[in-house]
N, C-alpha and C. Protein backbone atom coordinates (compact mmCIF):
# COMPACT_ATOMS: atom_id res chain seq x y z
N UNK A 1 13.16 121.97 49.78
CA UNK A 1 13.82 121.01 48.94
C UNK A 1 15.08 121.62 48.31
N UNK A 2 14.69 122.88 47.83
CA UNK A 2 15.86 123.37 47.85
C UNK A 2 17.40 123.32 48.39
N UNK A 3 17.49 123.70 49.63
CA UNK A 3 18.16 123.86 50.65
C UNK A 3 18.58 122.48 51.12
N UNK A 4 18.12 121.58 51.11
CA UNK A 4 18.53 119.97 50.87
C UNK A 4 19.60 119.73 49.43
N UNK A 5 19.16 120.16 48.17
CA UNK A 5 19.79 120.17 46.99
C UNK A 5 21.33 120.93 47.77
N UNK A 6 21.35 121.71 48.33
CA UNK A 6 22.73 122.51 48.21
C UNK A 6 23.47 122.19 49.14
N UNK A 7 22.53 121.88 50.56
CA UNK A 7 23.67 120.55 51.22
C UNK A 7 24.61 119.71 50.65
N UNK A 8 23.51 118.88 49.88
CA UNK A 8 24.11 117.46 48.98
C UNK A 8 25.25 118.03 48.14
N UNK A 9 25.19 119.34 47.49
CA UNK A 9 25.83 119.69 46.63
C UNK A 9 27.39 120.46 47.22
N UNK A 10 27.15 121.08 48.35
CA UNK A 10 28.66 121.22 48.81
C UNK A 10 29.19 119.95 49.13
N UNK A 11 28.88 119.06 50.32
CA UNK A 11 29.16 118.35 50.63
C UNK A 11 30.09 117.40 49.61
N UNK A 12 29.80 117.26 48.76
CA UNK A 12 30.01 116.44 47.16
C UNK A 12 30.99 117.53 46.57
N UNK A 13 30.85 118.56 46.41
CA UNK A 13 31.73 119.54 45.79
C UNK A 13 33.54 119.64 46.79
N UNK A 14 33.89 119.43 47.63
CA UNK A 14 35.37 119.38 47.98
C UNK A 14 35.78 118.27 47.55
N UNK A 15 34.89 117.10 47.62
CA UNK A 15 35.61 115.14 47.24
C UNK A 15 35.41 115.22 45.58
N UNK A 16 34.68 115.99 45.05
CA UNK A 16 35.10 116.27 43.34
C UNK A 16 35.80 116.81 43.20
N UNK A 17 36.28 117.92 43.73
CA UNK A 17 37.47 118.77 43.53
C UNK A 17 38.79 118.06 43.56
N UNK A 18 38.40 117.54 44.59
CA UNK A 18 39.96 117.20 44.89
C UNK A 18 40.54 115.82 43.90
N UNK A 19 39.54 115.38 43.39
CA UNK A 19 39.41 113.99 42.63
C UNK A 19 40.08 114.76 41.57
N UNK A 20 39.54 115.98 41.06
CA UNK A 20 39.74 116.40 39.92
C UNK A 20 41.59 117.03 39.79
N UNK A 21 41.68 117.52 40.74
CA UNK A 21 43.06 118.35 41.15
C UNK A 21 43.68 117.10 41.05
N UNK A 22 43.81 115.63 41.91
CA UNK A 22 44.54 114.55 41.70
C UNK A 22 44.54 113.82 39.98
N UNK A 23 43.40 114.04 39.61
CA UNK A 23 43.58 113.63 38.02
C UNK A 23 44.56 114.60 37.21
N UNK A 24 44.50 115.84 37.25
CA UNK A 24 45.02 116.99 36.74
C UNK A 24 46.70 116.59 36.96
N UNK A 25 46.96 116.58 38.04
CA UNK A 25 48.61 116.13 38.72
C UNK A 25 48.84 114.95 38.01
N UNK A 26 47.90 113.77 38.14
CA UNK A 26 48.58 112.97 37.45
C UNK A 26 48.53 112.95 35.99
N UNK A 27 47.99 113.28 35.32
CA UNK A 27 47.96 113.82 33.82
C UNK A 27 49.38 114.96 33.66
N UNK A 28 49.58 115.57 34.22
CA UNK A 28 50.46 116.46 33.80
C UNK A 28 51.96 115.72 34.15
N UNK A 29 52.19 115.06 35.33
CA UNK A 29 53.23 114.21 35.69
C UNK A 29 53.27 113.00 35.13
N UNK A 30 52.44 112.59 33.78
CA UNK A 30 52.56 111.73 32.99
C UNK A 30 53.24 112.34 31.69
N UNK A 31 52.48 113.38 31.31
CA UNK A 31 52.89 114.51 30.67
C UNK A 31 54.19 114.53 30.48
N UNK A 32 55.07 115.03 31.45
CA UNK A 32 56.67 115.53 31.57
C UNK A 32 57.46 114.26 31.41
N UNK A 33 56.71 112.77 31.75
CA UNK A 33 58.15 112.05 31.65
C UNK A 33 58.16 111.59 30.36
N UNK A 34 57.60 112.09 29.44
CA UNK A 34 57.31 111.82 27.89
C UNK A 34 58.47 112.90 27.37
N UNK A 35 58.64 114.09 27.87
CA UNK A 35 59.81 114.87 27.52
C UNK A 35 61.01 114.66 28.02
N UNK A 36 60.74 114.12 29.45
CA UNK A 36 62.53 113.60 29.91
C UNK A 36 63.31 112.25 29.17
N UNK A 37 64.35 112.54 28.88
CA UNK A 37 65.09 111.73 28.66
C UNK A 37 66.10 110.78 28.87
N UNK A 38 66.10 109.94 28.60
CA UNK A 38 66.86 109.00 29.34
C UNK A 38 68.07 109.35 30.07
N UNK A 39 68.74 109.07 30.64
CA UNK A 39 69.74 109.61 31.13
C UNK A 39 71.02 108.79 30.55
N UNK A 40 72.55 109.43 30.05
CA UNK A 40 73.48 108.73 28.74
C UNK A 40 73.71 108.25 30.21
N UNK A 41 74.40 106.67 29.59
CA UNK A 41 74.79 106.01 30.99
C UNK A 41 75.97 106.54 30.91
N UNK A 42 76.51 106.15 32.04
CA UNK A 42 78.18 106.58 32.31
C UNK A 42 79.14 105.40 31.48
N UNK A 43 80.04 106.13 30.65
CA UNK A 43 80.72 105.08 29.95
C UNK A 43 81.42 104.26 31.12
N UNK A 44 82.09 102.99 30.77
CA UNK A 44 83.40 102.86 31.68
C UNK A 44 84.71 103.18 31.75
N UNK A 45 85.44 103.23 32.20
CA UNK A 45 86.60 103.98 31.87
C UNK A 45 87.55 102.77 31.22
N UNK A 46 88.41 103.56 30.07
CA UNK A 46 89.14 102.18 29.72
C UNK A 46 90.72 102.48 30.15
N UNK A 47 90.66 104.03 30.24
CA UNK A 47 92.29 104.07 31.11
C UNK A 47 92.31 103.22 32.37
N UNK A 48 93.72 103.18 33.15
CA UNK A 48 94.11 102.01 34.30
C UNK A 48 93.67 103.03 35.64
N UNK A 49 93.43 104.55 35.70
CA UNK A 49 93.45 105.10 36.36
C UNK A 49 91.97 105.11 37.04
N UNK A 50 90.91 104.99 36.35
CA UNK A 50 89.85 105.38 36.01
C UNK A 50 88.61 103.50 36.69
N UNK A 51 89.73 102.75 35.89
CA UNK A 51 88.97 101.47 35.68
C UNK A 51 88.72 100.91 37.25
N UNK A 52 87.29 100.64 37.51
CA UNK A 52 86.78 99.48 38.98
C UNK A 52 87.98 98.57 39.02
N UNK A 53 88.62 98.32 38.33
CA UNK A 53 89.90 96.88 38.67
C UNK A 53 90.82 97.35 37.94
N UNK A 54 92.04 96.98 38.45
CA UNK A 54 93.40 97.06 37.78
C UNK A 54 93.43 96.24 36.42
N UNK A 55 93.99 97.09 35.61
CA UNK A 55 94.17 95.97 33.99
C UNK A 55 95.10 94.76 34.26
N UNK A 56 94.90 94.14 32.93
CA UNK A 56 96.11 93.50 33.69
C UNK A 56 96.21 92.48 32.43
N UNK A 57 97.56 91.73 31.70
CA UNK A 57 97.78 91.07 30.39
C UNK A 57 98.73 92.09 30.14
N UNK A 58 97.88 92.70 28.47
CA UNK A 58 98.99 93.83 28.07
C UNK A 58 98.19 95.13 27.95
N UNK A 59 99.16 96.24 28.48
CA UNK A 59 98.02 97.35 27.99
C UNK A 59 98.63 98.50 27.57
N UNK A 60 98.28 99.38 27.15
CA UNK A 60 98.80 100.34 25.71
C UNK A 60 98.86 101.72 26.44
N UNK A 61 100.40 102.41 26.62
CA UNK A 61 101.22 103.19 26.97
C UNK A 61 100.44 104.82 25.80
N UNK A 62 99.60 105.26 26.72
CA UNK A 62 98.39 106.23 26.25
C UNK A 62 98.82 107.82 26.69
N UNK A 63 99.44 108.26 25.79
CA UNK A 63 99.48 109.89 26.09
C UNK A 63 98.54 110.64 25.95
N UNK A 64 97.02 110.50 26.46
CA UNK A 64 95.86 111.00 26.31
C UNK A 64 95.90 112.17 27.29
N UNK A 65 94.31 113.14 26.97
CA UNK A 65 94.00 113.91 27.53
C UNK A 65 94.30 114.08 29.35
N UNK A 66 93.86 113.07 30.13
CA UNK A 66 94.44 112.79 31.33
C UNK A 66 95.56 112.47 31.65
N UNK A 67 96.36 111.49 31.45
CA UNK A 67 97.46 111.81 30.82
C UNK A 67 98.46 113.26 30.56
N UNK A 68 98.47 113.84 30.07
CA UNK A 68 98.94 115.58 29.67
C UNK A 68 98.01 116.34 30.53
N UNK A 69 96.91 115.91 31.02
CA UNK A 69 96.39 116.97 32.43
C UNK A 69 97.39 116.71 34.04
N UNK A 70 97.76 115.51 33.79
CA UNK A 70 98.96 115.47 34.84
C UNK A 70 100.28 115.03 34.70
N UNK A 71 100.68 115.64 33.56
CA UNK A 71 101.95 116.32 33.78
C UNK A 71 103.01 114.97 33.42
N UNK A 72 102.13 113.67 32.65
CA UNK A 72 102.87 112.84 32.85
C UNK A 72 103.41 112.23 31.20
N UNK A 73 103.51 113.48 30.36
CA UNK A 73 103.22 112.75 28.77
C UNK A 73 104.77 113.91 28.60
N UNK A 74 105.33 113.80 27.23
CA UNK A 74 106.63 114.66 26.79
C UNK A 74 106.67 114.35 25.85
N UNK A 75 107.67 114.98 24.75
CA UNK A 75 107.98 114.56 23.45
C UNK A 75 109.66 113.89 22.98
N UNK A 76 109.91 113.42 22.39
CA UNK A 76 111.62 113.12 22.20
C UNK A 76 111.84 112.76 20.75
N UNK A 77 112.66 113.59 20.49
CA UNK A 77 113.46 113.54 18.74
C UNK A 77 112.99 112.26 18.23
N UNK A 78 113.16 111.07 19.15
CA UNK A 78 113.58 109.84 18.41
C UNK A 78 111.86 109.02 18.13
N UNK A 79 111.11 109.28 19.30
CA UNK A 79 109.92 109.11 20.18
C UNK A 79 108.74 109.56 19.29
N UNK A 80 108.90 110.79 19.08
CA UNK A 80 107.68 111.42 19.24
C UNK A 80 107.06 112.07 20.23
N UNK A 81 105.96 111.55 20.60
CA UNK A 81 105.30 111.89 21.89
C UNK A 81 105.06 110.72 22.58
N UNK A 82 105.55 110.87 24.11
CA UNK A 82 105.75 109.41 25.22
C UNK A 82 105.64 110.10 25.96
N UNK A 83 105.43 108.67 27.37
CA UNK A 83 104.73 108.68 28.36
C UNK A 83 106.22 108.61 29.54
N UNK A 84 106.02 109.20 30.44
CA UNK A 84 106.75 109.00 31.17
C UNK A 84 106.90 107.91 32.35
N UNK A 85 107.82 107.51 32.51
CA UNK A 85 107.84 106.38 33.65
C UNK A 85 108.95 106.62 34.71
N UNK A 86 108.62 105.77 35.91
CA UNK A 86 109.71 105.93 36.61
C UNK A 86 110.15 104.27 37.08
N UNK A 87 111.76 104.01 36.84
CA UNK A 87 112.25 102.58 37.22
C UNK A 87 112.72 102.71 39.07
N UNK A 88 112.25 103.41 39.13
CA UNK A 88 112.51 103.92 40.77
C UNK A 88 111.13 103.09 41.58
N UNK A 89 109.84 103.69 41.27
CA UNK A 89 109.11 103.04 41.54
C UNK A 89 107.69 103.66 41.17
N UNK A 90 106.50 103.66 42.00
CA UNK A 90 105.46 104.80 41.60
C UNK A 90 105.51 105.96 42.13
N UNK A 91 105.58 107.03 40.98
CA UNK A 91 105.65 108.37 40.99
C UNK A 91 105.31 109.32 40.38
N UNK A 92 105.18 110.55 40.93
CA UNK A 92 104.84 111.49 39.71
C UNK A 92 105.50 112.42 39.29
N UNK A 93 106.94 112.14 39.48
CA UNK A 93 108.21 113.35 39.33
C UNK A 93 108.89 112.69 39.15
N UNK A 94 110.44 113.14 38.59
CA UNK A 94 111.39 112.25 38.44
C UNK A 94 111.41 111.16 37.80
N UNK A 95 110.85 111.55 36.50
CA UNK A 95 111.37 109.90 35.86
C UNK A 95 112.18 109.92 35.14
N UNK A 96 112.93 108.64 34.89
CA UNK A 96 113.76 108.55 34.51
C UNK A 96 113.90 107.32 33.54
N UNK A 97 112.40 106.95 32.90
CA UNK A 97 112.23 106.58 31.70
C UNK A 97 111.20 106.95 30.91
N UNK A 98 111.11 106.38 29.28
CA UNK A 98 110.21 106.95 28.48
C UNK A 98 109.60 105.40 27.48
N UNK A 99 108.56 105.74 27.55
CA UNK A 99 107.42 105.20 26.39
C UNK A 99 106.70 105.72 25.37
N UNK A 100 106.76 104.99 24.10
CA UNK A 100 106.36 105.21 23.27
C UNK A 100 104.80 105.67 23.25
N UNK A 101 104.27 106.69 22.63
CA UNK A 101 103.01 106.42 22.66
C UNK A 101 102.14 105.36 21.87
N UNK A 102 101.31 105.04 22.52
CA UNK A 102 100.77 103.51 21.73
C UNK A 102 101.19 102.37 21.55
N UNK A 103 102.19 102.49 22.64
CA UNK A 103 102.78 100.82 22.85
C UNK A 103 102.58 100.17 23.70
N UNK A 104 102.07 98.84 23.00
CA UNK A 104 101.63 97.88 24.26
C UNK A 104 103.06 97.21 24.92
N UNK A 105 102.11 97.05 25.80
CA UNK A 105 104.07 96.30 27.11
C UNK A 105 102.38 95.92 28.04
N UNK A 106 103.74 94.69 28.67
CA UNK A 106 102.72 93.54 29.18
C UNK A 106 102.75 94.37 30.96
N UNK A 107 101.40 94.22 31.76
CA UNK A 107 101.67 94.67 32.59
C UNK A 107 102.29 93.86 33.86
N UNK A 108 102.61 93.74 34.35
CA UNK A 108 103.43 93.10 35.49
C UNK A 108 102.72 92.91 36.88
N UNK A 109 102.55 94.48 37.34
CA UNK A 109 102.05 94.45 38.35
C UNK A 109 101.14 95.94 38.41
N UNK A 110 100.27 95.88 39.69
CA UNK A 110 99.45 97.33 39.90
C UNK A 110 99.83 97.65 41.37
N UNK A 111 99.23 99.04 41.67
CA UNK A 111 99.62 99.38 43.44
C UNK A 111 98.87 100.52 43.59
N UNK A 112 98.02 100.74 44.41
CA UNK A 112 97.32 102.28 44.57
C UNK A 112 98.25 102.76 45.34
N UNK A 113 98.56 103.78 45.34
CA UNK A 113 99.65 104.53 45.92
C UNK A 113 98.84 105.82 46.82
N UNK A 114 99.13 106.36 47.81
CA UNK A 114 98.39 107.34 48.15
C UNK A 114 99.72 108.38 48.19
N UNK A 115 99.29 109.58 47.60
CA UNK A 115 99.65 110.56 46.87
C UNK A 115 99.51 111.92 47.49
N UNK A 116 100.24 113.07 48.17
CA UNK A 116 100.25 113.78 48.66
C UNK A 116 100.66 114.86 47.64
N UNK A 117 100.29 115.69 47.07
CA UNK A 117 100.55 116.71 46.02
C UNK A 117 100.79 118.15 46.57
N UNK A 118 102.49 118.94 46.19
CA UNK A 118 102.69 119.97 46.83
C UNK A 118 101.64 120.99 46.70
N UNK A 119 101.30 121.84 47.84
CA UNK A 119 100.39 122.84 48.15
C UNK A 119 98.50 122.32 48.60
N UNK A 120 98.58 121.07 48.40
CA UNK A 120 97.54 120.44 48.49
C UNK A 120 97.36 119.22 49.58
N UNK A 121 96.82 119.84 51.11
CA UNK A 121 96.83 119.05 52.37
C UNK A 121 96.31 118.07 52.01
N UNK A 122 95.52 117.59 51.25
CA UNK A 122 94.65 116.08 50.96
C UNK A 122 95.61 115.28 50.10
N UNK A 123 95.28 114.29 50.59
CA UNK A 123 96.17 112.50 49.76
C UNK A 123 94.97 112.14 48.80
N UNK A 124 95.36 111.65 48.40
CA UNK A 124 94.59 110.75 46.96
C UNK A 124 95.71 109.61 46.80
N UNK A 125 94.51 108.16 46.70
CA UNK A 125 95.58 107.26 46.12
C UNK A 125 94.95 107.27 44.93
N UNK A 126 96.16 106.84 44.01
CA UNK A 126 95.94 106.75 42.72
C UNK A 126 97.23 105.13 42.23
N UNK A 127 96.38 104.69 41.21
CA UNK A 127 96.81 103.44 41.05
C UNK A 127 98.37 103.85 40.08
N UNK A 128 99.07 103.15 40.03
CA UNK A 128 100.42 102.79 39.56
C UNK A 128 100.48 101.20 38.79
N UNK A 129 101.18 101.26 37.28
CA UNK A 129 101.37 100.03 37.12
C UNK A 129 102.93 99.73 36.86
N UNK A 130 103.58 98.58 37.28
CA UNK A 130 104.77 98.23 36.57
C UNK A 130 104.78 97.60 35.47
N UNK A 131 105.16 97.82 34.37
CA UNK A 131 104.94 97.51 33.15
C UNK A 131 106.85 97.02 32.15
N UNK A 132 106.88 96.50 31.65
CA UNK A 132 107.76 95.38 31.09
C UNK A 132 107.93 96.45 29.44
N UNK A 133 109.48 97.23 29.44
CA UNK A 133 109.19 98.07 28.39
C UNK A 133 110.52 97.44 27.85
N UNK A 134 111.03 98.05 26.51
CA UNK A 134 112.35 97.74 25.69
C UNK A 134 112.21 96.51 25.83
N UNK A 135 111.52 95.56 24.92
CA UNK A 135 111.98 94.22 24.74
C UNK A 135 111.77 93.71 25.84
N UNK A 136 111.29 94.03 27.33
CA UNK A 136 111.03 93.05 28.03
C UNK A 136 112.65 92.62 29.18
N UNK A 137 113.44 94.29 28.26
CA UNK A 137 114.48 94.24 28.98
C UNK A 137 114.59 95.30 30.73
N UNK A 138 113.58 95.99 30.29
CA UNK A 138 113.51 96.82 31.83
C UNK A 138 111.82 97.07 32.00
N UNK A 139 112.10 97.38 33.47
CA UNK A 139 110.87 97.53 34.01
C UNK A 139 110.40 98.64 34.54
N UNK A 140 109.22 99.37 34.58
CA UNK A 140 108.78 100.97 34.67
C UNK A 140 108.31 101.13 35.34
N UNK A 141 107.55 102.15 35.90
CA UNK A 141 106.29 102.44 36.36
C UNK A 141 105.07 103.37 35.83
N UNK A 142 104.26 103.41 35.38
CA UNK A 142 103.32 104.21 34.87
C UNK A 142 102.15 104.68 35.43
N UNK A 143 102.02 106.05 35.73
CA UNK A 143 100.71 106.36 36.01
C UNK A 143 99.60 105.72 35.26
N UNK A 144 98.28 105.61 36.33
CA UNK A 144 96.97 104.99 35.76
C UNK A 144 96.38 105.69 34.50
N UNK A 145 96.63 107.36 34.48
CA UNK A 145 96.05 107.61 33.64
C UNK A 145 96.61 107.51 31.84
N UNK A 146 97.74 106.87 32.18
CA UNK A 146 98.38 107.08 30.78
C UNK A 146 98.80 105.43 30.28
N UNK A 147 97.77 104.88 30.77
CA UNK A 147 98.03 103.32 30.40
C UNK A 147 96.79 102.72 29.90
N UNK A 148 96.16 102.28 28.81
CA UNK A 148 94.76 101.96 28.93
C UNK A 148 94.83 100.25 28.05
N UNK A 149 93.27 99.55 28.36
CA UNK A 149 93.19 98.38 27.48
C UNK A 149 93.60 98.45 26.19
N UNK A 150 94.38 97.73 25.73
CA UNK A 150 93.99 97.60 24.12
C UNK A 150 92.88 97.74 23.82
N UNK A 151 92.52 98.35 22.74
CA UNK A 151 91.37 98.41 21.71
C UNK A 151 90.66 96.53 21.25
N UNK A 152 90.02 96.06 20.89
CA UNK A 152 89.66 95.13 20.70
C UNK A 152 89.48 95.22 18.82
């Protein structure tokens, strides 16, 4: 009778085990998602460079961080600190106009431009807006990153 008892008893002993090892896993992998945390969503972008769609109404001539990471912001006696533009067309050199920082001007038009940068074999397009500056008396061009929505 014995020896019957210890049959029954291995036999039964791997399908408890393993019952037990699967409770254990899931207890502990219940465990951890009590410490993970949500994940911050991704803001949206409110610069023109950045944004799923071109802006478009009026939007505010932004000498921000991106902006001054490419090379596209300056300062002037009269100005302050402005954004550079070009009445030539979209570009990232050579301009040969200036914006105020924080001035809205209505936008006109948008254009992704694809962009070849010296020392660097890869293109990138990057969006371009024409924008309506001095009174509505001339017309610019502005990189995406230095143009964003108005604030609400």
């Amino acid at each position: 009778m014995y020896t019957i008892f210890m049959v029954k008893l291995r036999s039964k002993f791997p399908i408890l085990s393993g019952i037990f090892i699967l409770l254990l896993f899931m207890l502990a992998s219940g465990c951890t998602t009590l410490f993970v945390s949500e994940p911050t969503p991704t803001p949206i972008p409110v610069t023109g460079q950045g944004s799923p769609e071109p802006l478009q109404g009026i939007g505010v001539l932004a000498c921000n961080t991106d902006c001054a990471d490419q090379a596209q912001c300056g300062t002037n006696a009269e100005f302050g600190e402005v954004v550079l533009l070009s009445g030539a067309g979209p570009r990232l050199d050579g301009h040969d106009r200036i914006g105020g920082n924080n001035t809205s001007v209505p936008i006109l038009a948008s254009q992704n431009v694809e962009v070849i940068r010296p020392g660097d074999p890869n293109t990138q397009f990057m969006r371009f807006y024409k924008v309506s500056i001095k009174d509505n008396q001339e017309e610019a061009w502005v990189a995406g990153w230095c143009i964003q929505a108005p604030q609400p």
